[in-house]
Protein backbone atom coordinates (compact mmCIF):
# COMPACT_ATOMS: atom_id res chain seq x y z
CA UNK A 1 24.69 -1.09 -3.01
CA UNK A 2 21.40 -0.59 -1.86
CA UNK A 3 21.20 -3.87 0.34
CA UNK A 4 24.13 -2.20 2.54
CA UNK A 5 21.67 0.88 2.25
CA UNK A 6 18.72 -1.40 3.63
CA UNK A 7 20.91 -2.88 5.78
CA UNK A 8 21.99 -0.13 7.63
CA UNK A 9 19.27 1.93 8.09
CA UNK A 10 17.98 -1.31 9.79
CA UNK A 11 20.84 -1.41 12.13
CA UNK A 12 20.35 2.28 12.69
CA UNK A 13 16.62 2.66 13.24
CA UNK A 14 17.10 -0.66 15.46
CA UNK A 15 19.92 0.80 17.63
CA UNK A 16 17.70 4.44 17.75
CA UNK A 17 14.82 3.33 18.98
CA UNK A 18 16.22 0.17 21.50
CA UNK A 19 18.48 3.28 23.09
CA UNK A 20 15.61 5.44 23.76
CA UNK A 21 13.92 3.01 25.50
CA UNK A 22 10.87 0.27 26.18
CA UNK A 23 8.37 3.45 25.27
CA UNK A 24 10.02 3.80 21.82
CA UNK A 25 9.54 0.24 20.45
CA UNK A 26 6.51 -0.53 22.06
CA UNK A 27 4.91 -1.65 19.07
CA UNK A 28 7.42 -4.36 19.17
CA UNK A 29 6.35 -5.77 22.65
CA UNK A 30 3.21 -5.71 22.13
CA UNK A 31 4.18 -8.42 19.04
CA UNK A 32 6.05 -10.37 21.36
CA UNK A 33 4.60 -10.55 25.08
CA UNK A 34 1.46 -12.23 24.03
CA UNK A 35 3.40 -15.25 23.33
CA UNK A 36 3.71 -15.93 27.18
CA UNK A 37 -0.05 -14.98 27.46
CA UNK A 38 -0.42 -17.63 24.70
CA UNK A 39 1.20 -20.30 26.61
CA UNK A 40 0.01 -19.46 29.89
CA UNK A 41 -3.39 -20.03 28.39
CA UNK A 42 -4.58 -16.45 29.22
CA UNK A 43 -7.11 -13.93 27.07
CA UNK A 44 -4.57 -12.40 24.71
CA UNK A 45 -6.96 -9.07 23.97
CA UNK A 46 -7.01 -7.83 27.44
CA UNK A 47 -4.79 -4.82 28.95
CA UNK A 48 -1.50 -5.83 30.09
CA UNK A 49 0.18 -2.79 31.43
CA UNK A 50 3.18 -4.70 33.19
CA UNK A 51 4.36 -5.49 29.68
CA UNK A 52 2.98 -2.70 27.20
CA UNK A 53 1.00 -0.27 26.26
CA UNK A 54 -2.40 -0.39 24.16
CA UNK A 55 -3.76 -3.63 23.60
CA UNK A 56 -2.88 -6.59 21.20
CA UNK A 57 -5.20 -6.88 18.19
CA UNK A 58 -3.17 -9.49 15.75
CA UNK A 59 -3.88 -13.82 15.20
CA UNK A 60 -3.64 -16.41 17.94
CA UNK A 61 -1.01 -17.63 15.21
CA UNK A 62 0.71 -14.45 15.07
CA UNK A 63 1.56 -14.23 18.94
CA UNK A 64 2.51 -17.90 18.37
CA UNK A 65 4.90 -17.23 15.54
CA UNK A 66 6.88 -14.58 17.70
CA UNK A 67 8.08 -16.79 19.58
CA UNK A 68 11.04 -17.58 18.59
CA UNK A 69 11.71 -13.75 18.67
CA UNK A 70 9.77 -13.30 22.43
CA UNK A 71 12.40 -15.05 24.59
CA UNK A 72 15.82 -13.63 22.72
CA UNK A 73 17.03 -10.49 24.60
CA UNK A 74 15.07 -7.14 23.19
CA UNK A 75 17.95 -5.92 21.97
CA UNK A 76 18.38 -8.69 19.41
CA UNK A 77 14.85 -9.32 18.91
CA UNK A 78 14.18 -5.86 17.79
CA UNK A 79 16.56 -6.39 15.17
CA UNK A 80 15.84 -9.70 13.89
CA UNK A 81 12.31 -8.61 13.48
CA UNK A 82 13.23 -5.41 11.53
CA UNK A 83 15.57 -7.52 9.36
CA UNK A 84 12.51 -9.99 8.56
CA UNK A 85 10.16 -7.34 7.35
CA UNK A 86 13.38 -5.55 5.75
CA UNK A 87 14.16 -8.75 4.21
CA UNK A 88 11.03 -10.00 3.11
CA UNK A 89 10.07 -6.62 1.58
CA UNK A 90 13.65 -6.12 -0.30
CA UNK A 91 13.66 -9.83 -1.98
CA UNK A 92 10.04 -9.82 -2.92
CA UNK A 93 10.44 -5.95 -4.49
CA UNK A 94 13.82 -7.17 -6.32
CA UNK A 95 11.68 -9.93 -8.01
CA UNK A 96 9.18 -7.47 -9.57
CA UNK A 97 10.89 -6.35 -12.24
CA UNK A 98 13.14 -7.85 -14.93
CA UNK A 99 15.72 -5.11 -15.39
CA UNK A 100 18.00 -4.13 -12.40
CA UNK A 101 17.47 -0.14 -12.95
CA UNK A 102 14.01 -0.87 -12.25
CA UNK A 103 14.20 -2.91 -9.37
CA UNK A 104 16.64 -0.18 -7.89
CA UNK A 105 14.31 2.33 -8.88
CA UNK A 106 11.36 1.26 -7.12
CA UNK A 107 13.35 0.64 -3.66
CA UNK A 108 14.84 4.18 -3.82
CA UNK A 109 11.34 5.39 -4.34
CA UNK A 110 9.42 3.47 -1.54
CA UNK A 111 12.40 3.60 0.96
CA UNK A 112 10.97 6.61 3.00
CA UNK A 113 7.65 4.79 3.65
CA UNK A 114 9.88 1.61 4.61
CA UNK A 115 11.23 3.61 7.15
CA UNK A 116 8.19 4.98 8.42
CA UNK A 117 7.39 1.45 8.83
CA UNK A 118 10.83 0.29 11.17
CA UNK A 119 10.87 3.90 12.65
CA UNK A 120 7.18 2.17 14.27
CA UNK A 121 8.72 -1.13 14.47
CA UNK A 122 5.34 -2.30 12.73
CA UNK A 123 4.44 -5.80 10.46
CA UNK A 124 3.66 -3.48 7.66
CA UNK A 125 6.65 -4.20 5.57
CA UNK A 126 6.27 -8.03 6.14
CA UNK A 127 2.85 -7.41 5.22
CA UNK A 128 3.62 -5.86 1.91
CA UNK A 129 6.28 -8.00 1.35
CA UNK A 130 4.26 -11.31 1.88
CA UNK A 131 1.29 -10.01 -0.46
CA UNK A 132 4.10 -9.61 -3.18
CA UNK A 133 5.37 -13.16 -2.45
CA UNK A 134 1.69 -13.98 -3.10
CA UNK A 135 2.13 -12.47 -6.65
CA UNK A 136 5.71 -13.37 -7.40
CA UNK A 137 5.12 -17.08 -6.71
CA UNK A 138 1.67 -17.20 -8.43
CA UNK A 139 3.73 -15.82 -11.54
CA UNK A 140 5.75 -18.84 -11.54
CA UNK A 141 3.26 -21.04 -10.74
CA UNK A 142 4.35 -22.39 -7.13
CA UNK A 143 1.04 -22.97 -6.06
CA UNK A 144 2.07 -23.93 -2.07
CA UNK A 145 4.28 -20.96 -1.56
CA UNK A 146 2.04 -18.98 -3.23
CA UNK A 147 -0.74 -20.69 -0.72
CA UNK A 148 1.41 -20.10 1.73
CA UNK A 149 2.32 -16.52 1.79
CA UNK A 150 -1.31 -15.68 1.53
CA UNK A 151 -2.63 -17.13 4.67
CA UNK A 152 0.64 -15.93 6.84
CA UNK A 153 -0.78 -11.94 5.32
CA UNK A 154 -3.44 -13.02 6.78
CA UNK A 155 -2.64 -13.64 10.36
CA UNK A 156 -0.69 -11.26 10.35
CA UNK A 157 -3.74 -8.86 9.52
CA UNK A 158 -6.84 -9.98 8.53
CA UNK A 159 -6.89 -7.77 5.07
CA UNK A 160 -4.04 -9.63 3.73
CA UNK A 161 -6.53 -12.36 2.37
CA UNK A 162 -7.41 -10.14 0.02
CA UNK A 163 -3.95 -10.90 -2.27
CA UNK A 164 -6.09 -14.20 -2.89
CA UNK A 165 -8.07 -12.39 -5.82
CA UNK A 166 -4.86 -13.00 -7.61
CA UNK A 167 -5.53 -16.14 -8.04
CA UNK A 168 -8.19 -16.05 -10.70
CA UNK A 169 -5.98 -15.11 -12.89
CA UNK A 170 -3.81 -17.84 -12.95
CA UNK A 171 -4.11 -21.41 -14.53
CA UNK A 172 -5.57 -24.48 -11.95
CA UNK A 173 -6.79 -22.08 -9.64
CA UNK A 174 -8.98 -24.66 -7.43
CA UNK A 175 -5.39 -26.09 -6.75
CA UNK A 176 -4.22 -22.91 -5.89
CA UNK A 177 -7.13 -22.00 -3.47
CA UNK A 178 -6.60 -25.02 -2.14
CA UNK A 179 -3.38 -25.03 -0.98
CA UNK A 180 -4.33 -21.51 0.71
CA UNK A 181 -6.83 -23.23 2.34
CA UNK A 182 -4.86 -26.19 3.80
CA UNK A 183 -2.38 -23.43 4.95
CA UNK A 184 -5.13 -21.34 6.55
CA UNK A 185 -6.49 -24.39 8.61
CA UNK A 186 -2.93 -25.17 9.19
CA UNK A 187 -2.29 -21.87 10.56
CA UNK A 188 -5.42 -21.56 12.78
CA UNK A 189 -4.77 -24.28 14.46
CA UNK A 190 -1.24 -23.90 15.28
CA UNK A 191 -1.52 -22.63 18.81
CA UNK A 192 -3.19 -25.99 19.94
CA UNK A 193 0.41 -26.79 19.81
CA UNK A 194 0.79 -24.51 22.91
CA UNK A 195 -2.81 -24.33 24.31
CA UNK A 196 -5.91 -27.11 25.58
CA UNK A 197 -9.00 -26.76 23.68
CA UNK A 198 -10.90 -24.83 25.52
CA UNK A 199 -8.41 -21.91 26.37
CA UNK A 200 -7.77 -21.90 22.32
CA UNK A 201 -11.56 -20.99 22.07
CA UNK A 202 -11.29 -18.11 24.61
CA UNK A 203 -8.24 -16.86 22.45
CA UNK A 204 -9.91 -17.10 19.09
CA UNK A 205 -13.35 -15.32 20.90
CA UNK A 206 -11.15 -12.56 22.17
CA UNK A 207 -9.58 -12.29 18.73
CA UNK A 208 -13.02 -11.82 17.38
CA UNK A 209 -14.43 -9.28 19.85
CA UNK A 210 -11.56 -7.08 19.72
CA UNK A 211 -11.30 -6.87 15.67
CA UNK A 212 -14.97 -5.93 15.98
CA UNK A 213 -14.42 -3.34 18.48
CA UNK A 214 -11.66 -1.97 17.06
CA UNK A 215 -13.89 -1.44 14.00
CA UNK A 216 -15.53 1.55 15.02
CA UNK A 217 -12.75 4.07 14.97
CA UNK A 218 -11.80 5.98 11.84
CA UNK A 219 -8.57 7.38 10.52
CA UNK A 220 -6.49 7.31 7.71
CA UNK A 221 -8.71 6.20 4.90
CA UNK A 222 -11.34 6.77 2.38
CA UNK A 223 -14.26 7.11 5.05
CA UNK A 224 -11.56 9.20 7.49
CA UNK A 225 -11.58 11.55 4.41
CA UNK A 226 -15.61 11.76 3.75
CA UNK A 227 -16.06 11.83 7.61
CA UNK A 228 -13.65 15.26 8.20
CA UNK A 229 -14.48 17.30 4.85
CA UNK A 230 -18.10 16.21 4.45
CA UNK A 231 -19.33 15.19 7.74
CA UNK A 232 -20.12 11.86 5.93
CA UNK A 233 -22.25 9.60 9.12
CA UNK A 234 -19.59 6.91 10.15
CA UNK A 235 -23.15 4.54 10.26
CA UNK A 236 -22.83 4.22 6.55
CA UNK A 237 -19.16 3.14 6.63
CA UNK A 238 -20.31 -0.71 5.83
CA UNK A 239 -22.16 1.02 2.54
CA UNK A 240 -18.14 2.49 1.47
CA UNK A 241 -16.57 -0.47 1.72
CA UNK A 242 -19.32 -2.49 0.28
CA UNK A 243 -19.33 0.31 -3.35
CA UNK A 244 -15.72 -0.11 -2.90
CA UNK A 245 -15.55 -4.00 -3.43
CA UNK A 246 -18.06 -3.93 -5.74
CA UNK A 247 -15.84 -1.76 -7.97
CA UNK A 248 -12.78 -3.56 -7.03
CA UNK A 249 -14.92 -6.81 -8.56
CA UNK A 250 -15.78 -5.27 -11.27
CA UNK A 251 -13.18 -5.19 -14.01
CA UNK A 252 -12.81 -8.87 -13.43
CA UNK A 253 -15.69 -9.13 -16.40
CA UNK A 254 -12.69 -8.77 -18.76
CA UNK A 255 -12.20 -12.89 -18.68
CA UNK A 256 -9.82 -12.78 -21.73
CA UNK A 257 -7.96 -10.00 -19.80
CA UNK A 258 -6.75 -12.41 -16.62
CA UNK A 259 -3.81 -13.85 -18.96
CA UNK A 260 -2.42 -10.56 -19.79
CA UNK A 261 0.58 -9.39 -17.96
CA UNK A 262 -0.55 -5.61 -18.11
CA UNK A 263 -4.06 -6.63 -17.00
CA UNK A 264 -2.51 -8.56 -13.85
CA UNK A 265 0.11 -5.81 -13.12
CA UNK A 266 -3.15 -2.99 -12.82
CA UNK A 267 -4.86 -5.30 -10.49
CA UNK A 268 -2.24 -5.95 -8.24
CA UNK A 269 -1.53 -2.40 -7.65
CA UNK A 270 -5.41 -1.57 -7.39
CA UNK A 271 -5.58 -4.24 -4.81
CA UNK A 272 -2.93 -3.13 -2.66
CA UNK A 273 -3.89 0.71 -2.66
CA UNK A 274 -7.45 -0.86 -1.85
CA UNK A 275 -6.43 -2.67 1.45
CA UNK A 276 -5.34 0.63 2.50
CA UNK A 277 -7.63 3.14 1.53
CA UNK A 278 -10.94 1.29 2.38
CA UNK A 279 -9.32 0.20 5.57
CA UNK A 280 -10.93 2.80 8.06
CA UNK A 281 -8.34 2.02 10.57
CA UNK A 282 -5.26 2.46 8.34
CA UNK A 283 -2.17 4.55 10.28
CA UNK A 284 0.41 6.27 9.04
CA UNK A 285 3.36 3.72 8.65
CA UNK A 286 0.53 1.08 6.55
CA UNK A 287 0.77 3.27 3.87
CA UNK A 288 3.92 1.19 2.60
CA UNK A 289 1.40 -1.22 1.48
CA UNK A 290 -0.25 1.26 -0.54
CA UNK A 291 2.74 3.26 -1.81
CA UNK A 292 4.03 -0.22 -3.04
CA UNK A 293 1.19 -0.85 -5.18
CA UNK A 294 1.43 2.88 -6.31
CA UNK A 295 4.94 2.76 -7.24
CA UNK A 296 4.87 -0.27 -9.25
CA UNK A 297 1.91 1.26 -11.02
CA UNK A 298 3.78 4.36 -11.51
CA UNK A 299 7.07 2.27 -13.15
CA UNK A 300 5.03 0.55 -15.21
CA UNK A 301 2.76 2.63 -16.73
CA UNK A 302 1.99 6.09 -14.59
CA UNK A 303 4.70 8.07 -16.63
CA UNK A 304 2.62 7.30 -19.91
CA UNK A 305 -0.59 8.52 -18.16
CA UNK A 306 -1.49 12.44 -17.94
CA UNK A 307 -1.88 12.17 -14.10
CA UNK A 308 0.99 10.25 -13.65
CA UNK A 309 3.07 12.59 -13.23
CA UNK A 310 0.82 14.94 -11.07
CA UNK A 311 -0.26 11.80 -9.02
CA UNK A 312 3.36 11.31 -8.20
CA UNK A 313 4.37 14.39 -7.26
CA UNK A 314 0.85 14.81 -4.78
CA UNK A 315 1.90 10.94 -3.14
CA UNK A 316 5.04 11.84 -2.52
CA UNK A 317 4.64 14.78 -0.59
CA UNK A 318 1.38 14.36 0.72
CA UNK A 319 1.68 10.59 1.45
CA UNK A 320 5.42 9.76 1.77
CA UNK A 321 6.69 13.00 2.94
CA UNK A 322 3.98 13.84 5.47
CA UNK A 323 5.18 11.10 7.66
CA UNK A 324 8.35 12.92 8.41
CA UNK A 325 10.44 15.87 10.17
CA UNK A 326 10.19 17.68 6.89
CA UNK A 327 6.47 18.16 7.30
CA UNK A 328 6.28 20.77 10.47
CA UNK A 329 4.27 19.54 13.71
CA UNK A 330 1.88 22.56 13.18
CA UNK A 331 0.69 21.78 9.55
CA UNK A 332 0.45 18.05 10.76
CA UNK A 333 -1.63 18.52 13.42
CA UNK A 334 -4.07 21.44 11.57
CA UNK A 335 -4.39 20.00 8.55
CA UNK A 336 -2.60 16.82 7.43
CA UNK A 337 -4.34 14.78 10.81
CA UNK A 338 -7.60 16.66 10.70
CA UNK A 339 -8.40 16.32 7.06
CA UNK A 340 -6.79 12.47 6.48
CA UNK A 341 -4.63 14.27 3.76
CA UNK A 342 -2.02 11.38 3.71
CA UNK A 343 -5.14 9.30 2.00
CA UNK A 344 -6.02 11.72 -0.92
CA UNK A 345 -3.02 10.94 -3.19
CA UNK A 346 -3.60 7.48 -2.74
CA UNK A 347 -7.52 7.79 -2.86
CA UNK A 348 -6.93 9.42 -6.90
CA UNK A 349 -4.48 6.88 -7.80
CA UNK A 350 -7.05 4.51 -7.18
CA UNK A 351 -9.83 5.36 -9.07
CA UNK A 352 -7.18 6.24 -11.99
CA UNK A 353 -5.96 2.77 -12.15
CA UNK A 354 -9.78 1.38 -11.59
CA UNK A 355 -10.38 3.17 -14.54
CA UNK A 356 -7.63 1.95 -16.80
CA UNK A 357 -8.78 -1.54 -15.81
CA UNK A 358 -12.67 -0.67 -16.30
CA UNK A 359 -11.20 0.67 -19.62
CA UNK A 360 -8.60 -1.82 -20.18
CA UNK A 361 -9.37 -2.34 -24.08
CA UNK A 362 -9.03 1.26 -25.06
CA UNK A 363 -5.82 1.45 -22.69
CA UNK A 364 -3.92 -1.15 -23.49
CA UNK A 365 -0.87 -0.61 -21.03
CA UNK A 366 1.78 -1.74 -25.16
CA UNK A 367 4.29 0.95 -24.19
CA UNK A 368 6.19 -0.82 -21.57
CA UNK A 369 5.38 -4.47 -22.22
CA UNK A 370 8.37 -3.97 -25.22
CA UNK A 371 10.92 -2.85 -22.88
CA UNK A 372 10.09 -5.47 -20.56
CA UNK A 373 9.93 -8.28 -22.35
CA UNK A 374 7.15 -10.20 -23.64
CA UNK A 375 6.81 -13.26 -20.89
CA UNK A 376 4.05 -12.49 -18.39
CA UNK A 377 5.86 -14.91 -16.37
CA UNK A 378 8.45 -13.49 -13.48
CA UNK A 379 11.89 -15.49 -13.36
CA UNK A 380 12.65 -16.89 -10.72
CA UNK A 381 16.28 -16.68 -10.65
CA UNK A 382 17.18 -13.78 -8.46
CA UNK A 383 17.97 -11.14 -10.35
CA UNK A 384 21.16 -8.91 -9.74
């Protein structure tokens, strides 16, 4: 039942926002109208008013890739695309978990930030969805599609590469990086399909300048957080990040550790609550990336943990619930947007599950690996 539930909430949110008008999926046009930019040979990052608002910040590739989507009517187009991420999301998530209750489980519990996500008509659920793909694949040991799904992430935003840490932990992992690699240059060089030399240069330069510009603000993240209760100096953002990687890094001296299912399921969830939280330009609807990683942490081995429960209850209305008509406009706008609250939950479930992997040999995650079965290795048969 809950593909019909996925289903038609897609429809739904789809039909909403295409009857409200160009203003109400303009996320979505800014995905798509760069495409003719792309093949007219024009600067992708500059203003285009005539076709949307805000500017385009996402891969030469990207723009290339939508396509396809760009020259349906918007009607359908919206749709398709919110199927994809939809799509790509659901079949990766169903693929996490041996037992069906579980797999149900886990998309009833991230289902409000998915909607958050098609509600903006955002790449976030594609995103999250790919970056699982990355894992599921790795587990059974398809190195290409494995290869592959990392360097679409990405293009799609740069942070994506970071799934690629995954693949220490899996056997013949210069074959695996190099597939991602052939992919990568495979993917970079796509719009040359499209575009002369020269005019693929200006693209790639714009791409550059305006993910460097872009840089500078701050919201929903780690740094948003120090900046609004502390007054932290947005100078030493660089220094956040860099403590932040450096911690990320460091369980990884547990060598022995990178075969153990447990030990793999930890990191994956600390790596996509990382991509989030240390990403100072996070918004609201990215946050399915990090609730992802949060929830599978939280089926897996949260409930055995004394914060779990506390953890979940402070995500869930702090960082799922926020995002919606349940949370009044007031308290948004006094509290929740001035103070980055949305980040906190996630922020703590971080450095829990850091420690449990800094820790990993006096918390051995035993209590769930029973119940699940001892292969480390997903199926991949799709499960019911």
């Amino acid at each position: 039942m809950l593909h019909w539930l996925y289903a038609g909430l897609t429809v739904f949110i789809t039909a909403q926002h295409y009857f409200k008008g160009p203003s109400s999926y303009n996320n979505y046009l800014i995905f798509i109208k760069p495409f003719f930019n792309l093949i007219a040979g024009k600067n992708l990052y500059l203003e285009y008013p005539e076709y949307y608002q805000d500017t385009y910040k996402y891969s030469p590739t990207f723009a290339l890739f939508m396509g396809p989507l760009a020259v349906l009517p918007v009607w359908l187009g919206l749709f398709l695309w919110n199927a994809l991420n939809n799509a790509v999301f659901y079949l990766a998530a169903r693929r996490l978990f041996p037992s069906a209750r579980r797999q149900a489980l886990f998309l009833l519990l991230v289902l409000i930030d998915v909607l958050t996500a098609l509600h903006n008509s955002q790449a976030n659920c594609l995103l999250a969805g790919l970056m699982l793909w990355t894992y599921v694949h790795l587990q059974n040991r398809r190195a290409a599609w494995a290869g592959l799904c990392l360097a679409l992430a990405a293009f799609i935003k740069v942070y994506g590469i970071a799934i690629g840490l995954l693949f220490l932990f899996y056997p013949g992992f210069w074959r695996n990086a190099l597939w991602a690699a052939i992919w990568i240059v495979v993917l970079a060089v796509a719009p040359l399909l499209v575009v002369s030399w020269p005019a693929f240069l200006m693209i790639y330069q714009g791409w550059y300048d305006i993910v460097r510009e872009s840089a500078t603000g701050i919201q929903l993240s780690l740094i948003g957080i120090m900046q609004s209760w502390f007054g932290f100096p947005l100078r030493l953002r660089g220094l956040v990040q860099a403590v932040g990687l450096s911690l990320l890094m460091l369980p990884l001296i547990y060598r022995r550790a990178w075969h153990e299912a447990g030990y793999r399921r930890l990191y994956l969830s600390s790596l996509l609550i990382f991509v989030v939280i240390f990403n100072q330009m996070a918004e609201s609807p990215t946050f399915i990336i990090a609730i992802t990683g949060f929830m599978y942490w939280f089926i897996y081995y949260g409930r055995h943990v004394v914060l779990g429960w506390p953890l979940f209850w402070l995500a869930f209305v702090f960082t799922t619930l926020s995002a919606t008509d349940l949370l009044p406009h007031s308290l948004r706008e006094a509290y929740f947007d001035v103070y980055k609250l949305k980040a906190v939950p996630m922020v703590l479930a971080w450095a829990v599950i850091q420690g449990q992997l800094l820790l990993y040999y006096r918390w051995q995650p035993q209590s769930n690996e029973k119940t699940e079965g001892s292969s480390p290795f997903i199926t991949s048969k799709p499960l019911a």
